[in-house]
Protein backbone atom coordinates (compact mmCIF):
# COMPACT_ATOMS: atom_id res chain seq x y z
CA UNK A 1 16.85 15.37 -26.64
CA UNK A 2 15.05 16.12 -23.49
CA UNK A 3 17.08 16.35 -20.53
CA UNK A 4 14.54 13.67 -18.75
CA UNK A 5 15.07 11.18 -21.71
CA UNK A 6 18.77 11.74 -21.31
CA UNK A 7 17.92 10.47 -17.64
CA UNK A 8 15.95 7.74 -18.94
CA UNK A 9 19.51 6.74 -20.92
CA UNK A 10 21.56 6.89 -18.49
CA UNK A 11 19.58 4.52 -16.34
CA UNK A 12 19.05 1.68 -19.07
CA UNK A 13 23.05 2.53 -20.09
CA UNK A 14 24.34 1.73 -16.54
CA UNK A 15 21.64 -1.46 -15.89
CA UNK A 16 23.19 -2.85 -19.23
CA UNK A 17 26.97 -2.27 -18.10
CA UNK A 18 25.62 -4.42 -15.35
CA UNK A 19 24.28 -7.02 -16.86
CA UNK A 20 20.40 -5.92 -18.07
CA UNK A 21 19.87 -7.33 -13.87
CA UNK A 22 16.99 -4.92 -14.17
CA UNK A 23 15.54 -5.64 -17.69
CA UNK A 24 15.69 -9.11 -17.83
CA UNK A 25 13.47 -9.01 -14.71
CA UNK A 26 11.05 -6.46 -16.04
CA UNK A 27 11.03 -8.50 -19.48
CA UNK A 28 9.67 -11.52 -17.15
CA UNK A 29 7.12 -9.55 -15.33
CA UNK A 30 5.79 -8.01 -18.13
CA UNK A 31 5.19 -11.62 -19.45
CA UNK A 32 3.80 -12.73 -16.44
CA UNK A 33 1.41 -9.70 -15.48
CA UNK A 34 0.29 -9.36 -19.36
CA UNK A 35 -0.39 -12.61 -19.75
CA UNK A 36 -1.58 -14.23 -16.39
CA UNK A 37 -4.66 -15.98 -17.80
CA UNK A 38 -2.17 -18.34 -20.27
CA UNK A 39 -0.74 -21.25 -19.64
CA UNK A 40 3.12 -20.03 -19.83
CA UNK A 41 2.43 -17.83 -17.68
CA UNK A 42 0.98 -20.07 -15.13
CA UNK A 43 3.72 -22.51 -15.83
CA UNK A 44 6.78 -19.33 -15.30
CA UNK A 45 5.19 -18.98 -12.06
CA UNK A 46 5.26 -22.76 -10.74
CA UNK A 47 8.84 -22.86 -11.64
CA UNK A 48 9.38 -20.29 -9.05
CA UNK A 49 7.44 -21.45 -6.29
CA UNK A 50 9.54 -25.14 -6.91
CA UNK A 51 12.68 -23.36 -7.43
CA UNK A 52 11.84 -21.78 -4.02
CA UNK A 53 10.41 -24.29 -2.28
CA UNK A 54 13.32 -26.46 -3.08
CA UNK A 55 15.79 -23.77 -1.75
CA UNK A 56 14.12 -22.56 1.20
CA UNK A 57 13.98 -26.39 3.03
CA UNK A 58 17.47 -26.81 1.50
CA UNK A 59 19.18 -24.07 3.46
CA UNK A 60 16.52 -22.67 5.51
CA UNK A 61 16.75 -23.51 9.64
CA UNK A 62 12.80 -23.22 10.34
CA UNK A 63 11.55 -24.39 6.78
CA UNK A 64 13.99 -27.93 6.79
CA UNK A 65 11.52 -29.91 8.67
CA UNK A 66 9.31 -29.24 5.54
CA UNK A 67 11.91 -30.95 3.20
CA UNK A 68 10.45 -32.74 0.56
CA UNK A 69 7.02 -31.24 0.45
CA UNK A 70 5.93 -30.09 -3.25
CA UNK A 71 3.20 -28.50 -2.78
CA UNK A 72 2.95 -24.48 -1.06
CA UNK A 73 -0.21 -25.50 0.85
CA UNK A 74 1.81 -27.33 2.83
CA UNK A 75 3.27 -25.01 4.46
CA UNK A 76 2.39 -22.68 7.26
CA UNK A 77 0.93 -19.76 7.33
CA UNK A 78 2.92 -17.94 9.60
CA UNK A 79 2.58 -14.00 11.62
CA UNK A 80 4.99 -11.55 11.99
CA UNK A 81 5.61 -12.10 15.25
CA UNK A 82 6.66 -15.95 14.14
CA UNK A 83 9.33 -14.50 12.25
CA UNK A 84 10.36 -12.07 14.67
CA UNK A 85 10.70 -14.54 17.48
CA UNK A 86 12.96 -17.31 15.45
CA UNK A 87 14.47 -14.67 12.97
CA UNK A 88 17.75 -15.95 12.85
CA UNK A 89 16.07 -19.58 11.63
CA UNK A 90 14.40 -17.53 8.65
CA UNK A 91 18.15 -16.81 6.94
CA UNK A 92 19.23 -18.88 4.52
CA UNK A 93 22.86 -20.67 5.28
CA UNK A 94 23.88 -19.82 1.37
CA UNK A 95 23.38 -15.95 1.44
CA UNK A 96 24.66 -15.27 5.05
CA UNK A 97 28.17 -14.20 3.70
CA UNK A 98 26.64 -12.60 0.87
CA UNK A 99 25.93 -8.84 0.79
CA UNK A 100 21.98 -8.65 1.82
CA UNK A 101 20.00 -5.36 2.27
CA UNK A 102 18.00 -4.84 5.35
CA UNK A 103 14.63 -3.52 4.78
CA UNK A 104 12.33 -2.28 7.42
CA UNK A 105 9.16 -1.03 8.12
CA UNK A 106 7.79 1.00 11.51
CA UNK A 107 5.42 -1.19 11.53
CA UNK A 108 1.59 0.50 11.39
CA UNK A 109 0.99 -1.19 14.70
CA UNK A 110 3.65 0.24 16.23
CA UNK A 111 5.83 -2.97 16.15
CA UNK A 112 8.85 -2.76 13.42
CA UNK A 113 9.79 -5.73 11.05
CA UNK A 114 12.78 -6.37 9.45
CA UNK A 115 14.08 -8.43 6.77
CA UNK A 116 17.26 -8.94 4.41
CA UNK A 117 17.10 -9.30 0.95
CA UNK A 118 19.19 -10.24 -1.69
CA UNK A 119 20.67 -8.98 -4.87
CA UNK A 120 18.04 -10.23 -7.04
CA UNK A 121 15.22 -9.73 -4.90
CA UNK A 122 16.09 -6.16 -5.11
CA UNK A 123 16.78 -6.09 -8.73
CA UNK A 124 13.42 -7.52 -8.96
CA UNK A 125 11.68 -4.73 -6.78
CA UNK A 126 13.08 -1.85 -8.91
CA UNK A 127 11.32 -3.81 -11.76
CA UNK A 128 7.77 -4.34 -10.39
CA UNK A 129 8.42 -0.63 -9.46
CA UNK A 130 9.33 0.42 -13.19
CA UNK A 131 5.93 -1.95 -14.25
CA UNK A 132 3.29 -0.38 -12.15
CA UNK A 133 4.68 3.10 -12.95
CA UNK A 134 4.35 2.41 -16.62
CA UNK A 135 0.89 1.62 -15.48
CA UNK A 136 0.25 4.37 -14.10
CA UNK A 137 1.33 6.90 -17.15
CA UNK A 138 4.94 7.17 -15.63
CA UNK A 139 8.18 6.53 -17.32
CA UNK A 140 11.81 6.93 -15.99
CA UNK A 141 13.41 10.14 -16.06
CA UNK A 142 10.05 12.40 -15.44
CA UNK A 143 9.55 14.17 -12.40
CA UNK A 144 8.16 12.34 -9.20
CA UNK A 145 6.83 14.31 -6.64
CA UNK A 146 6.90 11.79 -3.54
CA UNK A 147 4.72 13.20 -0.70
CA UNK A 148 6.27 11.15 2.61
CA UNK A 149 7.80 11.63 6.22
CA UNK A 150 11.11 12.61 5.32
CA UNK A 151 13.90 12.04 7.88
CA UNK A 152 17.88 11.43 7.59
CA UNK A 153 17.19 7.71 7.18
CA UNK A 154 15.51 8.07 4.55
CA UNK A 155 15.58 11.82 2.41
CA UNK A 156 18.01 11.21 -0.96
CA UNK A 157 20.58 13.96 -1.54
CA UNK A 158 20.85 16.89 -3.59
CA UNK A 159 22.48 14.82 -6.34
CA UNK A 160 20.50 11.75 -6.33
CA UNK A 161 17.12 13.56 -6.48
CA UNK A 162 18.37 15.73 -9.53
CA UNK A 163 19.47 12.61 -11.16
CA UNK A 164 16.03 10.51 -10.29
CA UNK A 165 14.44 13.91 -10.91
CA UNK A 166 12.50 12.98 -7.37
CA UNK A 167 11.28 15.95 -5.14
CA UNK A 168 11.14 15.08 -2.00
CA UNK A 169 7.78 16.89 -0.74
CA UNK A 170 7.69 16.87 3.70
CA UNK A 171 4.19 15.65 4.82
CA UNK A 172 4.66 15.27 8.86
CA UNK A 173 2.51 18.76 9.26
CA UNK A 174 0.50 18.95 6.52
CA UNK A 175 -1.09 22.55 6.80
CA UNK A 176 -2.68 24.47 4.75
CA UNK A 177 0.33 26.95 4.34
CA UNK A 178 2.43 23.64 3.45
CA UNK A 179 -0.60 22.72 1.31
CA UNK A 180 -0.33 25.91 -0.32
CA UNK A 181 3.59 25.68 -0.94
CA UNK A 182 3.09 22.16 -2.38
CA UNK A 183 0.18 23.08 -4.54
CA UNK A 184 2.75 26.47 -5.63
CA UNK A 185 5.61 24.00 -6.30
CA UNK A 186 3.42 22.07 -9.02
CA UNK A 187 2.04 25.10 -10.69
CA UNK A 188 5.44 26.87 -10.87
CA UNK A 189 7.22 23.26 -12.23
CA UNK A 190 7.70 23.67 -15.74
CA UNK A 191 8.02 20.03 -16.22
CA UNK A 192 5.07 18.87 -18.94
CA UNK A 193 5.09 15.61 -17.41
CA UNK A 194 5.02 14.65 -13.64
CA UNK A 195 3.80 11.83 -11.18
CA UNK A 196 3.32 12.17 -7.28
CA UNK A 197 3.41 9.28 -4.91
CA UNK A 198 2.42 9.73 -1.44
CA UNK A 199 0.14 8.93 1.73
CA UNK A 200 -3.69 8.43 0.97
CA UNK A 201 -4.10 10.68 4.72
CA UNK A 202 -2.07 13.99 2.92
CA UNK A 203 -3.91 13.04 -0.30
CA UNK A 204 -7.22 13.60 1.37
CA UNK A 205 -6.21 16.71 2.93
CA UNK A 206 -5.04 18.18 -0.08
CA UNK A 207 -8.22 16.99 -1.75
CA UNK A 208 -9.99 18.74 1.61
CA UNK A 209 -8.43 22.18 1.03
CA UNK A 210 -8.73 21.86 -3.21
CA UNK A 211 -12.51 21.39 -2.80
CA UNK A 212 -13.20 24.03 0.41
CA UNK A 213 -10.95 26.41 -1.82
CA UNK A 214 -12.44 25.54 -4.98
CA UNK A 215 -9.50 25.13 -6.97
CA UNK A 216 -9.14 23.42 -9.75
CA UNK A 217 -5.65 23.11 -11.65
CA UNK A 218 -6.36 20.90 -14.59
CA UNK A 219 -2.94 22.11 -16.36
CA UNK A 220 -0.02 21.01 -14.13
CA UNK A 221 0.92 18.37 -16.40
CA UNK A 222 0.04 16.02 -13.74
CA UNK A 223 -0.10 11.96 -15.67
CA UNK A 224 -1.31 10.40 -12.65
CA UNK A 225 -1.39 9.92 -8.55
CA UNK A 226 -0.24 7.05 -7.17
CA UNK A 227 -2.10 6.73 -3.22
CA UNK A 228 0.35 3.71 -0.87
CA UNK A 229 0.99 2.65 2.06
CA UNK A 230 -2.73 3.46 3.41
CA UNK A 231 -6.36 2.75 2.44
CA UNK A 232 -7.38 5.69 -0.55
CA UNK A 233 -11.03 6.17 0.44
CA UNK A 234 -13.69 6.97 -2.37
CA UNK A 235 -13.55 10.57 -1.80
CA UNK A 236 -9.85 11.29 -1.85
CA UNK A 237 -9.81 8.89 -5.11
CA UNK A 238 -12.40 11.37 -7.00
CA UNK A 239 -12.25 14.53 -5.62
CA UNK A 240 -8.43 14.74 -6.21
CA UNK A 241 -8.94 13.84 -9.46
CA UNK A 242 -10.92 16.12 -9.88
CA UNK A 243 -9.32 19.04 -9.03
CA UNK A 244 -5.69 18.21 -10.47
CA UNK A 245 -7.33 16.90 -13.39
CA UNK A 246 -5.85 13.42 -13.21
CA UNK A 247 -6.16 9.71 -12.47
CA UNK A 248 -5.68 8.62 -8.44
CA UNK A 249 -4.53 5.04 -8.61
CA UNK A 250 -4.03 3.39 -5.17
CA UNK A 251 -0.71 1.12 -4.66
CA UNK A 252 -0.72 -2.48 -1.61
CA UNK A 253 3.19 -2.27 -1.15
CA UNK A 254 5.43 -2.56 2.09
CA UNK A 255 8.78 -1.76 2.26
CA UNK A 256 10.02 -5.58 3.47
CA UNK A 257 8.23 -6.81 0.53
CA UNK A 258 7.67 -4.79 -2.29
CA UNK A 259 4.92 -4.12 -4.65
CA UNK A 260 2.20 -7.21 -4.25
CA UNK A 261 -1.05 -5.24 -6.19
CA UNK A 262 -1.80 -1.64 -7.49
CA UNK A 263 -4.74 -0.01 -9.50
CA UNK A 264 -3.59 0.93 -13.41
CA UNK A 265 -5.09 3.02 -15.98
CA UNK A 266 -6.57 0.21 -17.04
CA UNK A 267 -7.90 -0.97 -13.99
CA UNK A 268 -8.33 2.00 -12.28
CA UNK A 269 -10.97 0.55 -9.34
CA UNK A 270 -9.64 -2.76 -9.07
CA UNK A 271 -5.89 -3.94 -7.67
CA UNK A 272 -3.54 -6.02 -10.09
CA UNK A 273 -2.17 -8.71 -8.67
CA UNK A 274 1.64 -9.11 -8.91
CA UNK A 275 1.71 -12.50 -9.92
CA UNK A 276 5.21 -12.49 -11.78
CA UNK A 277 6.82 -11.85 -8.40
CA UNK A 278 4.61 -13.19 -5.35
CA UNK A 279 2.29 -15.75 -4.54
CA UNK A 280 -0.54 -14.56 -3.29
CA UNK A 281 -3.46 -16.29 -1.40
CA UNK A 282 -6.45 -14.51 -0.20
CA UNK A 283 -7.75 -17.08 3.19
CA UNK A 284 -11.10 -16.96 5.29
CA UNK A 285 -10.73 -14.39 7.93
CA UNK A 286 -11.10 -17.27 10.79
CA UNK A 287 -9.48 -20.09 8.78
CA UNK A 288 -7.15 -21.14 6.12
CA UNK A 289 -9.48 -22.04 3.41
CA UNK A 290 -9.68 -19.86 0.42
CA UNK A 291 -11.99 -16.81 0.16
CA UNK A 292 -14.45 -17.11 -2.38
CA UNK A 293 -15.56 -14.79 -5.00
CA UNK A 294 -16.96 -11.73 -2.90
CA UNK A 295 -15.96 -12.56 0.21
CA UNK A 296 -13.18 -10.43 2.76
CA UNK A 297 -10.06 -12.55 3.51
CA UNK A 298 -6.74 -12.20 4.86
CA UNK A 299 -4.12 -11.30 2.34
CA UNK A 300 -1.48 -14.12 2.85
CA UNK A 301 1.74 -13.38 0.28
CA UNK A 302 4.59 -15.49 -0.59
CA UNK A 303 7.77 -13.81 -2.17
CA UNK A 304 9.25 -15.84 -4.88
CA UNK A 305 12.75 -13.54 -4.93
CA UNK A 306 13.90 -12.83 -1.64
CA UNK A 307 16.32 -16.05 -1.43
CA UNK A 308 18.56 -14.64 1.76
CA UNK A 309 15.39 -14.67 4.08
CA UNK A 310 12.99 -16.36 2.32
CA UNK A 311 8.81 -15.84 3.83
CA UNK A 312 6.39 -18.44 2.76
CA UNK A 313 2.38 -17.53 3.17
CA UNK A 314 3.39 -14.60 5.11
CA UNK A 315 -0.27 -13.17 6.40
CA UNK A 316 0.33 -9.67 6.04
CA UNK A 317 -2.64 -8.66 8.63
CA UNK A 318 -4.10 -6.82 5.66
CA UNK A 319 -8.09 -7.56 4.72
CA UNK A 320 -8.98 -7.45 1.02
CA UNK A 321 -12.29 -8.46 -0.99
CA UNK A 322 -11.66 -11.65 -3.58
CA UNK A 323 -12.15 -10.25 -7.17
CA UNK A 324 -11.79 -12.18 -10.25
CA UNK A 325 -10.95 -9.94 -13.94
CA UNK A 326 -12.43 -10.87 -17.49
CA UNK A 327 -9.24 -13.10 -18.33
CA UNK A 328 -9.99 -15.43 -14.82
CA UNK A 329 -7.31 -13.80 -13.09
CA UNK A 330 -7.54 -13.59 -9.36
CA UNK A 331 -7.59 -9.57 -8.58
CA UNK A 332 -8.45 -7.74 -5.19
CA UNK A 333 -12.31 -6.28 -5.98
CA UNK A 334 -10.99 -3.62 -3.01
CA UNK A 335 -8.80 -3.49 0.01
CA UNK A 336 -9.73 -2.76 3.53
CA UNK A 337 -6.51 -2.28 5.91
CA UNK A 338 -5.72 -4.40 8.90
CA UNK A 339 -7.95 -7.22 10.00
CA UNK A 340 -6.92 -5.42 13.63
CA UNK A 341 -9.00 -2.41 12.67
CA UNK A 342 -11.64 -4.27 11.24
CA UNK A 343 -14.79 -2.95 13.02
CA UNK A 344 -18.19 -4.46 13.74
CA UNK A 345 -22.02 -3.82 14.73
CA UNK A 346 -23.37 -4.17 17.45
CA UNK A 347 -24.48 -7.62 17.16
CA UNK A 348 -20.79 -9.03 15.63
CA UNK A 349 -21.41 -8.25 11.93
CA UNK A 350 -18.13 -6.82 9.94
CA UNK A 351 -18.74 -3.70 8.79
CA UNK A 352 -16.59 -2.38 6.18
CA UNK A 353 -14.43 0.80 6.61
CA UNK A 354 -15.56 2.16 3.79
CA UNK A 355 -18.81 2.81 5.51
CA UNK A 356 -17.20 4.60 8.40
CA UNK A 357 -15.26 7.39 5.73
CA UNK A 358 -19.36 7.81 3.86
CA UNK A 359 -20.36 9.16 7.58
CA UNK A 360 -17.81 12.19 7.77
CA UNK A 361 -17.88 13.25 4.05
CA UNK A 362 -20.46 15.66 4.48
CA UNK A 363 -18.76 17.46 7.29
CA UNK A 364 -15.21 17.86 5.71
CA UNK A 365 -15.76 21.34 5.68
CA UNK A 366 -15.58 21.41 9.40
CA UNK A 367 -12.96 19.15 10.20
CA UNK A 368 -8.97 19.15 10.35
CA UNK A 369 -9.44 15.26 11.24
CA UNK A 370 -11.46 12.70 12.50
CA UNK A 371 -11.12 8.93 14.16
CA UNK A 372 -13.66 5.87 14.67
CA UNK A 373 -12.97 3.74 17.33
CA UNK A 374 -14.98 0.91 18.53
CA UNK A 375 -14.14 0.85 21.93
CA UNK A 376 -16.36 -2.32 23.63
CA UNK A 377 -18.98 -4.23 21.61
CA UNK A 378 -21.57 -1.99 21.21
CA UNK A 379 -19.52 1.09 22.27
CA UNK A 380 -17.85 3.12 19.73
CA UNK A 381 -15.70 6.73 19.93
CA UNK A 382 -15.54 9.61 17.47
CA UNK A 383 -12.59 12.26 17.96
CA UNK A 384 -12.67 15.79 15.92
CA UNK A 385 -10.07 17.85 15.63
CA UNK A 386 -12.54 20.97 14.57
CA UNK A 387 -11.50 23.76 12.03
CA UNK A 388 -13.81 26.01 14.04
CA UNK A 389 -15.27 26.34 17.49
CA UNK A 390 -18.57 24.37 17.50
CA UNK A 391 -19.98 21.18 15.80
CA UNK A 392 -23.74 21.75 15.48
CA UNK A 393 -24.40 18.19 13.57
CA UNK A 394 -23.36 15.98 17.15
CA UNK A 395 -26.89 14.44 16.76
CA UNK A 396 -26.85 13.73 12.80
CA UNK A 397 -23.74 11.87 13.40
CA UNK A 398 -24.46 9.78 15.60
CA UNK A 399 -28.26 8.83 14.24
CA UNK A 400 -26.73 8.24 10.91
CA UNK A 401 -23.92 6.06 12.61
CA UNK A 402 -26.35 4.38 14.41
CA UNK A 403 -28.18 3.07 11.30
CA UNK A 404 -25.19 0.62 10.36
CA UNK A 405 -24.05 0.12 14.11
CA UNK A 406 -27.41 -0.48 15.63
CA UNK A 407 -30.06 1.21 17.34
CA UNK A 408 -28.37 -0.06 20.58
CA UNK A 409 -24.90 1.44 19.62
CA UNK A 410 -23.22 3.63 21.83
CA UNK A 411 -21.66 6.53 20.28
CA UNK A 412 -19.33 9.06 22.43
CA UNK A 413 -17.93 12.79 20.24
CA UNK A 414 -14.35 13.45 21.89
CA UNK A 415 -13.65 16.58 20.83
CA UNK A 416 -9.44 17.30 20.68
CA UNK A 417 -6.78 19.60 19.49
CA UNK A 418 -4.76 17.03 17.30
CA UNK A 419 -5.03 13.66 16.26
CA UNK A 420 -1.24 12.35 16.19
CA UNK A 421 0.06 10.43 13.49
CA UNK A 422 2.17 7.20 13.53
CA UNK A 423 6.23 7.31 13.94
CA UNK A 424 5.82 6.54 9.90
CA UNK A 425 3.42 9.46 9.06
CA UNK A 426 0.39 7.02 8.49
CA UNK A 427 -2.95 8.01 9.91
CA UNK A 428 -5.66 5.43 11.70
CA UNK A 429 -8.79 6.60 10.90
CA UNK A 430 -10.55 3.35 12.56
CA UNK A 431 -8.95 1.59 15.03
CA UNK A 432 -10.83 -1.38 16.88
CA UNK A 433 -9.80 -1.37 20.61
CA UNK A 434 -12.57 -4.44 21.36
CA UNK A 435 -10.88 -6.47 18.39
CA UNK A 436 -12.80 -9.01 17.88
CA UNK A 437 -11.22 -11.63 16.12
């Protein structure tokens, strides 16, 4: 027996001494997520949003005044900054002496969030985790390579990441000497079967220095790469695939909630939805009425586990497209980032990021980074951080950015020595300073 399958064991023998807390749960999701179109499934997930609803204007300071209401579209939708300002109303009266986790993000806006959860809610995470990594060719026991900031809040020890079989991988200067000493550390791992997890930003760079090095290293036992906690443009998606000979599969997640929607093997360009654990709403960018088929719309999410602080319609800030899969199962067709970095022409019309990342592909040769920012309505920035001295294309770039923006756009090239990241390691590629909406 395999020393990873011995890990693999051990985990299932110790969630058993407790209880099965974490298979029952996964037994349930796999249910839910398998069978979403049927009516059980449906009918599983009701029982949840009642059970909820029920508990949440039951012991709940801020939701009480909502007592007796049935039905979730009811309720609010309710901002971040809602929660922050009456947090103390968002705890529920039966878990306050309880022993709750806090969970917290930096916050890609530069504002932090916290929550607490309970027992069960985390139970539940570590299943929705265990689902979508099954999904994505990973089982428990084989070696994770997670790409992230890595500080003493958050870096494992020595004896946890042996027994997870995790290596922690340091992305906050991703050079191409650290490039080269990640790229060394998968070729030298004798492991047949491994899985990284990490930023779509180091992802890209990698991708950058595979393809300007043309390397290609289609035996590192690589079963898939899973892209979260930014937007994995097309590029990064195939041309790391390409050259690691593998599947990149991108992952919606946040720390305060949890796992909401990923790509699988089997749906490797569209996001399932996490329906066994959240309720999830995608609204009209300007209103609270459904998105339709097609359209962009704020990704509002609803946690059915998290009982000591319990969120309901929580609008992320997060922009996806409405996508519906062969079973009639609401799915996200793509996801865009934060409606505050949603950009626009010059005479008001969204455009989609997506566009913005088609404009710089051709001069990734060139580049250590870049950033679009639409300063005033019809005035937008580029900054390059340059690999060499000169830019000869200034004109090409801003012609061929001028056929989506307008004829009328204004285009400025800032030319700089670093573009820095976020306190969380993310990088904003487009940022709207005019923010119109």
């Amino acid at each position: 027996m395999s020393i990873n399958k011995i890990r693999s064991n051990f985990y299932w023998l110790i969630d058993a001494l407790k209880g099965k807390t974490i298979k029952s749960q996964l037994k349930d999701i796999e249910f839910c997520l398998e069978n979403a179109h049927t009516p059980q499934a449906k009918e599983i997930q009701k029982a949840h949003i009642q059970r909820l609803l029920k508990h949440v204007t039951q012991t709940t300071p801020f939701y009480k005044k909502f007592k007796g209401l049935n039905d979730i579209h009811s309720f609010p939708v309710i901002r971040k900054t809602v929660i922050q300002d009456d947090f103390e109303n968002f705890k529920s009266s039966s878990y306050k002496d309880k022993k709750n986790f806090k969970v917290s993000t930096s916050g890609s806006t530069g504002v932090p969030f916290l929550l607490y959860q309970n027992q069960e809610k985390r139970n539940r995470n570590h299943a929705d985790l265990i689902y979508y990594y099954k999904q994505s060719n990973f089982k428990i026991g084989n070696r994770l390579y997670e790409l992230e900031v890595w500080r003493n809040h958050n870096k494992k020890g020595k004896l946890k990441s042996w027994l997870q079989n995790i290596v922690q991988f340091d992305i906050s200067r991703l050079t191409d000497d650290r490039i080269q000493q990640f790229l060394k550390l998968l070729k030298l791992d004798k492991q047949s079967d491994k899985t990284m997890l990490g930023f779509a930003s180091a992802y890209e760079l990698i991708a950058q220095y595979l393809e300007n090095n043309n390397i290609i290293l289609d035996n590192v036992g690589l079963t898939s790469a899973i892209a979260n906690a930014e937007y994995l443009n097309h590029y990064t998606k195939t041309t790391l695939g390409k050259h690691l000979n593998t599947v990149v599969l991108s992952r919606y997640s946040s720390e305060e909630i949890g796992v909401v929607a990923q790509q699988t093997l089997s749906s490797p360009n569209t996001f399932v939805l996490n329906h066994a654990s959240y309720y999830v709403e995608l609204l009209n960018l300007n209103s609270d009425i459904p998105a339709k088929p097609g359209e962009f719309g704020r990704i509002v999410v609803t946690d059915l586990f998290n009982y000591a602080m319990p969120i309901i319609r929580y609008d992320t800030g997060d922009i996806a497209e409405f996508g519906v899969n062969k079973n009639g199962v609401m799915e996200f067709a793509k996801i865009e980032g934060r409606q505050m970095d949603l950009i626009y022409d010059t005479s008001g019309n969204m455009i989609s990021s997506f566009v913005v990342y088609t404009k710089f592909y051709k001069y990734y040769h060139l580049l250590k980074q870049y950033q679009f920012i639409q300063q005033e309505e019809d005035r937008y920035e580029i900054k390059l951080n340059l690999k060499g001295d000169n830019f000869a294309f200034e004109d090409e770039l801003i012609a061929d950015i001028k056929l989506d923006f307008g004829n009328n756009a204004r285009v400025d090239i800032t030319y700089v020595d670093e573009i820095p990241a976020l306190a969380s390691g993310k990088r904003r590629k487009v940022i709207n300073n005019f923010k119109k909406y």
